[in-house]
PDB file of N, CA and C in Angstrom:
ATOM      1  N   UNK A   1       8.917   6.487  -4.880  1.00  0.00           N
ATOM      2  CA  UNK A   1       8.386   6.369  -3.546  1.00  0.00           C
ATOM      3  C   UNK A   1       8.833   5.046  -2.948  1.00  0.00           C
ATOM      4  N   UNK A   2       8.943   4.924  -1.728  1.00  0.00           N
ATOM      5  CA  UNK A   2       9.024   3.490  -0.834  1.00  0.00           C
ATOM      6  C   UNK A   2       8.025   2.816  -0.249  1.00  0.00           C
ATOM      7  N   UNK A   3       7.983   2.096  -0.438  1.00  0.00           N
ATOM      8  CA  UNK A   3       6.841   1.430   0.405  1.00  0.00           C
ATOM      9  C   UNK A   3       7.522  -0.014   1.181  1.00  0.00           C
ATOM     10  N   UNK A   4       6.706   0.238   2.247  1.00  0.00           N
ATOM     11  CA  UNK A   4       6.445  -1.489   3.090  1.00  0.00           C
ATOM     12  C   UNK A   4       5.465  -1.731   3.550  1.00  0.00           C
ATOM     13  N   UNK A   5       5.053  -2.780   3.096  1.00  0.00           N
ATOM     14  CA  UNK A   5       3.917  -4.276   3.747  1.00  0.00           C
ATOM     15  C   UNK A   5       4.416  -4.700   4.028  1.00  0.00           C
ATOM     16  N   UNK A   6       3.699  -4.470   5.460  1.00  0.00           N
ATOM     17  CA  UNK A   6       4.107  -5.457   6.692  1.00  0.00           C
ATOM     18  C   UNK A   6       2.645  -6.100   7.183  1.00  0.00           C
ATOM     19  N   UNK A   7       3.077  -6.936   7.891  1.00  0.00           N
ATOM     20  CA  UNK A   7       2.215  -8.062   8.790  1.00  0.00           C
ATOM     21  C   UNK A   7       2.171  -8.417  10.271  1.00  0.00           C
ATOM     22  N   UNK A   8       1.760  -8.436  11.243  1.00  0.00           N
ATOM     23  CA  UNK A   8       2.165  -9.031  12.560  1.00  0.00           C
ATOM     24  C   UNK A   8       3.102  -9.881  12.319  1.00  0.00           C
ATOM     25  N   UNK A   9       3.423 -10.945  11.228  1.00  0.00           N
ATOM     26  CA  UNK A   9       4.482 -12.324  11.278  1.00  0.00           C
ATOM     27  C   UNK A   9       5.667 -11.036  10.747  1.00  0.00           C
ATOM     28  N   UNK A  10       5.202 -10.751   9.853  1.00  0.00           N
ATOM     29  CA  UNK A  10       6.677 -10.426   8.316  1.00  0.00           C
ATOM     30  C   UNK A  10       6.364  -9.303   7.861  1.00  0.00           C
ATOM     31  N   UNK A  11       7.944  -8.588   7.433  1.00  0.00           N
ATOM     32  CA  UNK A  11       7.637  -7.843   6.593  1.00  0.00           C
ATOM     33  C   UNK A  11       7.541  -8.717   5.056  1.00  0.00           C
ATOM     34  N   UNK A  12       6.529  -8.250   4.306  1.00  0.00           N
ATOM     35  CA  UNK A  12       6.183  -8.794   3.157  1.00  0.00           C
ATOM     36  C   UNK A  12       6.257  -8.245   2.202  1.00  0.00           C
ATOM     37  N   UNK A  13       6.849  -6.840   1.897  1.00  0.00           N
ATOM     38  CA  UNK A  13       7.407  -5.904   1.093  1.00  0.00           C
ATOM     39  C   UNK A  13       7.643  -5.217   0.823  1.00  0.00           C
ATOM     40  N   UNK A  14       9.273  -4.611   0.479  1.00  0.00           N
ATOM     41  CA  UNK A  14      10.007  -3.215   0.918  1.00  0.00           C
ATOM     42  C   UNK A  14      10.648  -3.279  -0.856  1.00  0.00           C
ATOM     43  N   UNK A  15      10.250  -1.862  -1.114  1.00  0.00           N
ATOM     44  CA  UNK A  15      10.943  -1.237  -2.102  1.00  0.00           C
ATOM     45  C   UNK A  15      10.600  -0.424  -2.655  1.00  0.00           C
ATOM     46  N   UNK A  16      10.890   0.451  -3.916  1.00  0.00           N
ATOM     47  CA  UNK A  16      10.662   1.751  -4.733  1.00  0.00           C
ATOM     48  C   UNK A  16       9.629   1.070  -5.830  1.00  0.00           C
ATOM     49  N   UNK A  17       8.813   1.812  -5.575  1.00  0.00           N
ATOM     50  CA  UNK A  17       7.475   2.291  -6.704  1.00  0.00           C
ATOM     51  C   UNK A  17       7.135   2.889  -7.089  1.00  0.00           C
ATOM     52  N   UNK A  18       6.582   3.161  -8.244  1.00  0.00           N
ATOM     53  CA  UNK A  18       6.007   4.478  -8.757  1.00  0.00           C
ATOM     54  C   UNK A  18       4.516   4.708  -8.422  1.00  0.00           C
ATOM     55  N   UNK A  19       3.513   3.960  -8.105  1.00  0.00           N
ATOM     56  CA  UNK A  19       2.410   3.790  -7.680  1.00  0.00           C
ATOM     57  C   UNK A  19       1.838   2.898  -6.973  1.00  0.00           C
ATOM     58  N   UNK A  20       0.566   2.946  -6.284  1.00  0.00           N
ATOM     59  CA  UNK A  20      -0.183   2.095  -5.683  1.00  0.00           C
ATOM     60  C   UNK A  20      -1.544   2.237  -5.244  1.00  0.00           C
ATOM     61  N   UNK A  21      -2.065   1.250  -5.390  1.00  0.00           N
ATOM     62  CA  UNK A  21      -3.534   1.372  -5.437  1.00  0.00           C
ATOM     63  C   UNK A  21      -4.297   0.223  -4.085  1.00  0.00           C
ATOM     64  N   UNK A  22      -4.907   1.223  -3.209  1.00  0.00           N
ATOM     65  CA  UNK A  22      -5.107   0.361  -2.069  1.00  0.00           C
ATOM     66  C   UNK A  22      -6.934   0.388  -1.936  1.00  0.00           C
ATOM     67  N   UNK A  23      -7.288  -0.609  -1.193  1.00  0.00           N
ATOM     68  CA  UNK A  23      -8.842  -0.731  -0.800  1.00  0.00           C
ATOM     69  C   UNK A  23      -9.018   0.232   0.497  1.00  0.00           C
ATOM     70  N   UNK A  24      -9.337   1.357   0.168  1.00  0.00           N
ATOM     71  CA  UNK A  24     -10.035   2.041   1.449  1.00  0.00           C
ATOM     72  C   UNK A  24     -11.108   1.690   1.956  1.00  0.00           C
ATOM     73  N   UNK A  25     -11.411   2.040   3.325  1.00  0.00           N
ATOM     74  CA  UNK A  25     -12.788   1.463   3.341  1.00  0.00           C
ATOM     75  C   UNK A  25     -13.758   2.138   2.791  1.00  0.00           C
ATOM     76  N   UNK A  26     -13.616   3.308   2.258  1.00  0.00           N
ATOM     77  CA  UNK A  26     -14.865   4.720   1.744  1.00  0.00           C
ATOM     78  C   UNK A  26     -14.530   4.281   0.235  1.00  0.00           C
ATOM     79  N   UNK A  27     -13.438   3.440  -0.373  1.00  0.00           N
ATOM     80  CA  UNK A  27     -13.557   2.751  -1.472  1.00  0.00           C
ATOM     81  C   UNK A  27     -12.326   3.108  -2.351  1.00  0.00           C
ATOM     82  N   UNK A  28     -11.655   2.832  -3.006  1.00  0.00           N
ATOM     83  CA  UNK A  28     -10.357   2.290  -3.464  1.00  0.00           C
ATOM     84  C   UNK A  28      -9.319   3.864  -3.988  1.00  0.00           C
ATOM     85  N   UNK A  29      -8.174   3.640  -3.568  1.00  0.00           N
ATOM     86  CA  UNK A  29      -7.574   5.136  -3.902  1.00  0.00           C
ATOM     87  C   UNK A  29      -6.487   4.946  -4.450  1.00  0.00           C
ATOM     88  N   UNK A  30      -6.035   5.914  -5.019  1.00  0.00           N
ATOM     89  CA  UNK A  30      -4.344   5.717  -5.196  1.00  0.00           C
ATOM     90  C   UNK A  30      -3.458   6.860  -4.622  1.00  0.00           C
ATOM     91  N   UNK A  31      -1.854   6.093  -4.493  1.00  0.00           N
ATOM     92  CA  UNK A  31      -0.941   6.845  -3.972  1.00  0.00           C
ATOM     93  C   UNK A  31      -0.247   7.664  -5.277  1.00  0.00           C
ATOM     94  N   UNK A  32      -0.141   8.452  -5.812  1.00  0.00           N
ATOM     95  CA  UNK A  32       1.050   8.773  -6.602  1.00  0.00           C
ATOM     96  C   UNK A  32       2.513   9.631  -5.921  1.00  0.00           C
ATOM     97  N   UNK A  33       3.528  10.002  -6.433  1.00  0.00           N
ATOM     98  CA  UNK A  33       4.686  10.507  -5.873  1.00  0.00           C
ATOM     99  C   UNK A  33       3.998  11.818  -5.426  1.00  0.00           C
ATOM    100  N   UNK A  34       4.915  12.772  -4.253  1.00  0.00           N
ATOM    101  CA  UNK A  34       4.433  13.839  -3.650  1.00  0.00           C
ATOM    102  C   UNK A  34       2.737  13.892  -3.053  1.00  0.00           C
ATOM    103  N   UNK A  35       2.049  12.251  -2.699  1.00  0.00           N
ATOM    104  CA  UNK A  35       0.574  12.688  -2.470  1.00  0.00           C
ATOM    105  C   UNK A  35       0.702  13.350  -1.015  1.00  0.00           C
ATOM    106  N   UNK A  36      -0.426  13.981  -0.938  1.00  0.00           N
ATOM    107  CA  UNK A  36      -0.641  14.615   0.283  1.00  0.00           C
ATOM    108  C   UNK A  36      -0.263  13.397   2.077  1.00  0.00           C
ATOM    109  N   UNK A  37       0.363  13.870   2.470  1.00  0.00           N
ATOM    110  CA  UNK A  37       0.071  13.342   3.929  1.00  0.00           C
ATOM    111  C   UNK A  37      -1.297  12.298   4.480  1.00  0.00           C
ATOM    112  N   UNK A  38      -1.388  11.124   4.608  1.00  0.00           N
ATOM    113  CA  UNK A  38      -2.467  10.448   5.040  1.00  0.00           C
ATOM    114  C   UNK A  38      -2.304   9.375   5.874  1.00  0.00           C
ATOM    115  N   UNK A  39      -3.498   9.447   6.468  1.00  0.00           N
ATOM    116  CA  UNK A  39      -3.860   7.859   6.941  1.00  0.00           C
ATOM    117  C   UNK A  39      -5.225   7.521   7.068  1.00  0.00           C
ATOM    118  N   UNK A  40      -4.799   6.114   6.586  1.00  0.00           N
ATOM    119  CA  UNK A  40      -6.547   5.763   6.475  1.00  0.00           C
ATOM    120  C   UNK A  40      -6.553   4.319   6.957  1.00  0.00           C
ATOM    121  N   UNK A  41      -8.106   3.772   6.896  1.00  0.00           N
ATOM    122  CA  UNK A  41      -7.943   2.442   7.181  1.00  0.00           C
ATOM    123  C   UNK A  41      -8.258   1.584   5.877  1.00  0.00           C
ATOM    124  N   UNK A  42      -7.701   0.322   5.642  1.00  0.00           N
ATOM    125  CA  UNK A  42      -8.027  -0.595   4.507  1.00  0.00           C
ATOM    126  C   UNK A  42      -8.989  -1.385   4.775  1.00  0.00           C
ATOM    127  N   UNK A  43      -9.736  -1.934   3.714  1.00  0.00           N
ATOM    128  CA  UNK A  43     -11.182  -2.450   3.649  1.00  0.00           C
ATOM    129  C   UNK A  43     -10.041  -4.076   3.000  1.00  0.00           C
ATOM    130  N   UNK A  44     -10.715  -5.440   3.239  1.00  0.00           N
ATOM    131  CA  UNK A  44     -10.252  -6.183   2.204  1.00  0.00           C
ATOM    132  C   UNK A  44     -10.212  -6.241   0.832  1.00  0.00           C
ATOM    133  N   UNK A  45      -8.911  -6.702   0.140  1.00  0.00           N
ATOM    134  CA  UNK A  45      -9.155  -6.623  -0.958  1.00  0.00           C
ATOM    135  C   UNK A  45      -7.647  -6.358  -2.180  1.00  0.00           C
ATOM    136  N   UNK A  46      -7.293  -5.954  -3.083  1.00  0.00           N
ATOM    137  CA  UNK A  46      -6.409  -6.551  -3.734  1.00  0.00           C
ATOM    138  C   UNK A  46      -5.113  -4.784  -3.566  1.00  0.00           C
ATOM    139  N   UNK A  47      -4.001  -4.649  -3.140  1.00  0.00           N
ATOM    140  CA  UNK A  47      -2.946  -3.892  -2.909  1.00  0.00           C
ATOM    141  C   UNK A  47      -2.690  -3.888  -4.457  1.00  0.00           C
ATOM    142  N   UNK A  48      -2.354  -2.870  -5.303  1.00  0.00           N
ATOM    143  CA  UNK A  48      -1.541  -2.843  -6.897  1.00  0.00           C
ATOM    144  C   UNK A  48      -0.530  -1.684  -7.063  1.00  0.00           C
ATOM    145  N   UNK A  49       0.789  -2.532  -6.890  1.00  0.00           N
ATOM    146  CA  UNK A  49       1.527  -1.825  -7.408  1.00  0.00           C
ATOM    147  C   UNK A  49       2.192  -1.679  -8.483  1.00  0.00           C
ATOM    148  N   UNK A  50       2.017  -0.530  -9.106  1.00  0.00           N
ATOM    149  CA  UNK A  50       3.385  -0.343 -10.424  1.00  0.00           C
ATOM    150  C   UNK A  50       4.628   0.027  -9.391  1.00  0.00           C
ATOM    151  N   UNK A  51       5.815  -0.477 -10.497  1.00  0.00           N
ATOM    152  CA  UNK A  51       6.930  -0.107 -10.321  1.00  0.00           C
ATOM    153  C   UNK A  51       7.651   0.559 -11.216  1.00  0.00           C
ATOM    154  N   UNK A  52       9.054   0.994 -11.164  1.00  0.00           N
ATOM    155  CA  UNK A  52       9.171   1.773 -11.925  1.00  0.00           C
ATOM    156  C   UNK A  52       9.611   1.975 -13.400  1.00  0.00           C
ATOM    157  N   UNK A  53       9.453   0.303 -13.710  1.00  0.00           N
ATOM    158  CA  UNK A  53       9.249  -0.232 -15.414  1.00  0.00           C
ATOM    159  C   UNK A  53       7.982  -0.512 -15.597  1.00  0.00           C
ATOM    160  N   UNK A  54       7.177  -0.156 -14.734  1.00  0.00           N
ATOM    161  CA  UNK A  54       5.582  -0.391 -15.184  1.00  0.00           C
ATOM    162  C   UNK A  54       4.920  -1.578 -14.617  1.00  0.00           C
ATOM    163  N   UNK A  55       5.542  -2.515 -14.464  1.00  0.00           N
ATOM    164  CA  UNK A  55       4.976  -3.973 -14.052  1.00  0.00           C
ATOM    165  C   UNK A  55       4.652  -3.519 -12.643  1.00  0.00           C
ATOM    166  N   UNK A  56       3.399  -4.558 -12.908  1.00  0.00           N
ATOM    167  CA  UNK A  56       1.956  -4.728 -11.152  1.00  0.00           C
ATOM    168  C   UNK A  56       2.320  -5.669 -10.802  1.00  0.00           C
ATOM    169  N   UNK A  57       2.540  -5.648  -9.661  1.00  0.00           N
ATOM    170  CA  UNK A  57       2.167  -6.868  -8.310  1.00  0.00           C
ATOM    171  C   UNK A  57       1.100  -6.420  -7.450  1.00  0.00           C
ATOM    172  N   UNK A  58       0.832  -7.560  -7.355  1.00  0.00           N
ATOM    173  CA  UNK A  58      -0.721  -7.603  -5.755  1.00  0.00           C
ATOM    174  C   UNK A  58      -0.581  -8.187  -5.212  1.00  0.00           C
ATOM    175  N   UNK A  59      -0.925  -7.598  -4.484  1.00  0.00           N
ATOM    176  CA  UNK A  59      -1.252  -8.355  -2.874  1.00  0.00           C
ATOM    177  C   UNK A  59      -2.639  -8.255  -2.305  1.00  0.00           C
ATOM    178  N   UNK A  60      -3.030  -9.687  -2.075  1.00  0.00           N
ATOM    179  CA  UNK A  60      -4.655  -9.501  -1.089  1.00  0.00           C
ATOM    180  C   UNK A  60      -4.644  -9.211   0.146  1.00  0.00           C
ATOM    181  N   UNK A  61      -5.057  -8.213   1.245  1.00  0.00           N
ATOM    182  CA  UNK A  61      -4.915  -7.771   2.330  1.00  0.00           C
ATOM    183  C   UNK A  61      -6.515  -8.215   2.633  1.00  0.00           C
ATOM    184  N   UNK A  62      -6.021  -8.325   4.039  1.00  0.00           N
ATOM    185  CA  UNK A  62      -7.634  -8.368   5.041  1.00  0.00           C
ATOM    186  C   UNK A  62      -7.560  -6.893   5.758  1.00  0.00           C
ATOM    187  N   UNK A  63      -7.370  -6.093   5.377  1.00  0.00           N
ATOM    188  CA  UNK A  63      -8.029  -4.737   6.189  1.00  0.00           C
ATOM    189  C   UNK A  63      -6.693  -4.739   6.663  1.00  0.00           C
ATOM    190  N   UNK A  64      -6.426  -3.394   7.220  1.00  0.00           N
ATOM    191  CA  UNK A  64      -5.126  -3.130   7.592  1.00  0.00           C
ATOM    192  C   UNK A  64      -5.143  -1.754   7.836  1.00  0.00           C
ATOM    193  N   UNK A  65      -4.234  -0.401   7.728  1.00  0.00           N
ATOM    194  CA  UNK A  65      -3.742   0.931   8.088  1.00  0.00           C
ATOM    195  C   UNK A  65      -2.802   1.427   7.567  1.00  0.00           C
ATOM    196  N   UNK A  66      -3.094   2.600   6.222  1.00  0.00           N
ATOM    197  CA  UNK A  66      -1.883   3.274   5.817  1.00  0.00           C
ATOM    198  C   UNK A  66      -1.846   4.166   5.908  1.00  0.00           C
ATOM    199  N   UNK A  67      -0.267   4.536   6.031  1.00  0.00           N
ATOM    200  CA  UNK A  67       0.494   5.754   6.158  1.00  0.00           C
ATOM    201  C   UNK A  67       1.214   6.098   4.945  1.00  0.00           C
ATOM    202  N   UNK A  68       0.708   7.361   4.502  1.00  0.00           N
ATOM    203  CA  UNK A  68       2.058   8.540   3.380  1.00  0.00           C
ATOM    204  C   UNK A  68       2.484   9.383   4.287  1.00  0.00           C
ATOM    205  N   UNK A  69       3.261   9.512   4.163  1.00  0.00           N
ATOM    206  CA  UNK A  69       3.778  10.893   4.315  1.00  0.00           C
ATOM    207  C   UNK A  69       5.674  10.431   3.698  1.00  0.00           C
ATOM    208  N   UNK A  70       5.608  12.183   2.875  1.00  0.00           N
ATOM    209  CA  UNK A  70       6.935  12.756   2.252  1.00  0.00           C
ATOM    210  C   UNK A  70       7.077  11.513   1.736  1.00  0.00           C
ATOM    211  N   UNK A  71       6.755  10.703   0.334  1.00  0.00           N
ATOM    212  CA  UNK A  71       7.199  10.020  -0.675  1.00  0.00           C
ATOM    213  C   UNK A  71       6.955   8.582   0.315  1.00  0.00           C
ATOM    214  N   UNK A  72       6.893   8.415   1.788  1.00  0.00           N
ATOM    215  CA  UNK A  72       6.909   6.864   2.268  1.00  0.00           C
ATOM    216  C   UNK A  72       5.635   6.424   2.596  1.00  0.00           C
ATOM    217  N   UNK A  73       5.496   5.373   2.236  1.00  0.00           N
ATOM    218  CA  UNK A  73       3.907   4.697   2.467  1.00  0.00           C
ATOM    219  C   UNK A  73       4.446   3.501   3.354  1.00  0.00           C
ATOM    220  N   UNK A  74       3.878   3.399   4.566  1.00  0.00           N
ATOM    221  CA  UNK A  74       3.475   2.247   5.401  1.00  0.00           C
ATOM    222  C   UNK A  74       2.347   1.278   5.394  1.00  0.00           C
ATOM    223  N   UNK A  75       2.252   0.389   4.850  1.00  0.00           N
ATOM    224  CA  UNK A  75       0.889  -0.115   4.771  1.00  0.00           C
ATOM    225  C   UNK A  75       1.027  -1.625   5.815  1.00  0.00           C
ATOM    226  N   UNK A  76      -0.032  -1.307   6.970  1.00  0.00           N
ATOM    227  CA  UNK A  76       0.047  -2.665   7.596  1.00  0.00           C
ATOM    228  C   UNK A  76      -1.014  -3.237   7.417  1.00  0.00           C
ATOM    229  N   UNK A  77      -1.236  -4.896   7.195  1.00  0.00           N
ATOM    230  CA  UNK A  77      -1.864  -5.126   6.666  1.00  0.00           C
ATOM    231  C   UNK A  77      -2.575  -6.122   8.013  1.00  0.00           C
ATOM    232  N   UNK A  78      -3.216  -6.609   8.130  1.00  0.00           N
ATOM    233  CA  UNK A  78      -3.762  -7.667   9.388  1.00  0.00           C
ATOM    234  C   UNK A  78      -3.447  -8.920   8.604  1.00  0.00           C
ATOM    235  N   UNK A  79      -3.522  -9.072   7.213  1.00  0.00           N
ATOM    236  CA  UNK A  79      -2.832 -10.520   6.924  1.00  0.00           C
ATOM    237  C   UNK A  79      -3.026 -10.469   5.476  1.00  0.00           C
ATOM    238  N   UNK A  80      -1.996 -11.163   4.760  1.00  0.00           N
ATOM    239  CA  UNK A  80      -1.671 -10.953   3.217  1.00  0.00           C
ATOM    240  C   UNK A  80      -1.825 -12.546   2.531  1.00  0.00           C
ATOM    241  N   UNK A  81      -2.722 -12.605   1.378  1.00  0.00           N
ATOM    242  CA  UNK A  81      -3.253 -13.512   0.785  1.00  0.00           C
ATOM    243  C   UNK A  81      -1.907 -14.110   0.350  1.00  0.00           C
TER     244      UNK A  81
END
């Protein structure tokens, strides 16, 4: 899958993942490959991604808005720790 975090300043990160785990506001979800079509809004709190050797990165978001659809996730964030 692809993803980008972005910011009003920057984009803050573009590339292939195998997963991700975001703060909804109804409370924390994950993306896997082929998930259904969505958008939701983000609650604050810690972005986790695997990639596709396994290793996590995070990112702290203040609330933000994501998009899946067909393997691409958009995640904007209002501002990244």
């Amino acid at each position: 899958m692809k993803i980008e975090i972005i910011t009003p300043e920057k984009k803050v990160f573009e590339g292939d993942i195998n997963s991700v785990r975001v703060p909804g506001k109804k409370g924390s979800f994950q993306v896997l490959k082929n998930h259904a079509p969505i958008v939701s809004t983000l609650d604050n709190g810690p972005v986790v991604m695997t990639d596709m050797q396994g290793n996590e990165s995070v990112y702290e978001i203040n609330g933000g808005v994501i998009e899946v659809k067909a393997n691409k996730i958009v995640l904007l964030a209002d501002s990244v720790k």
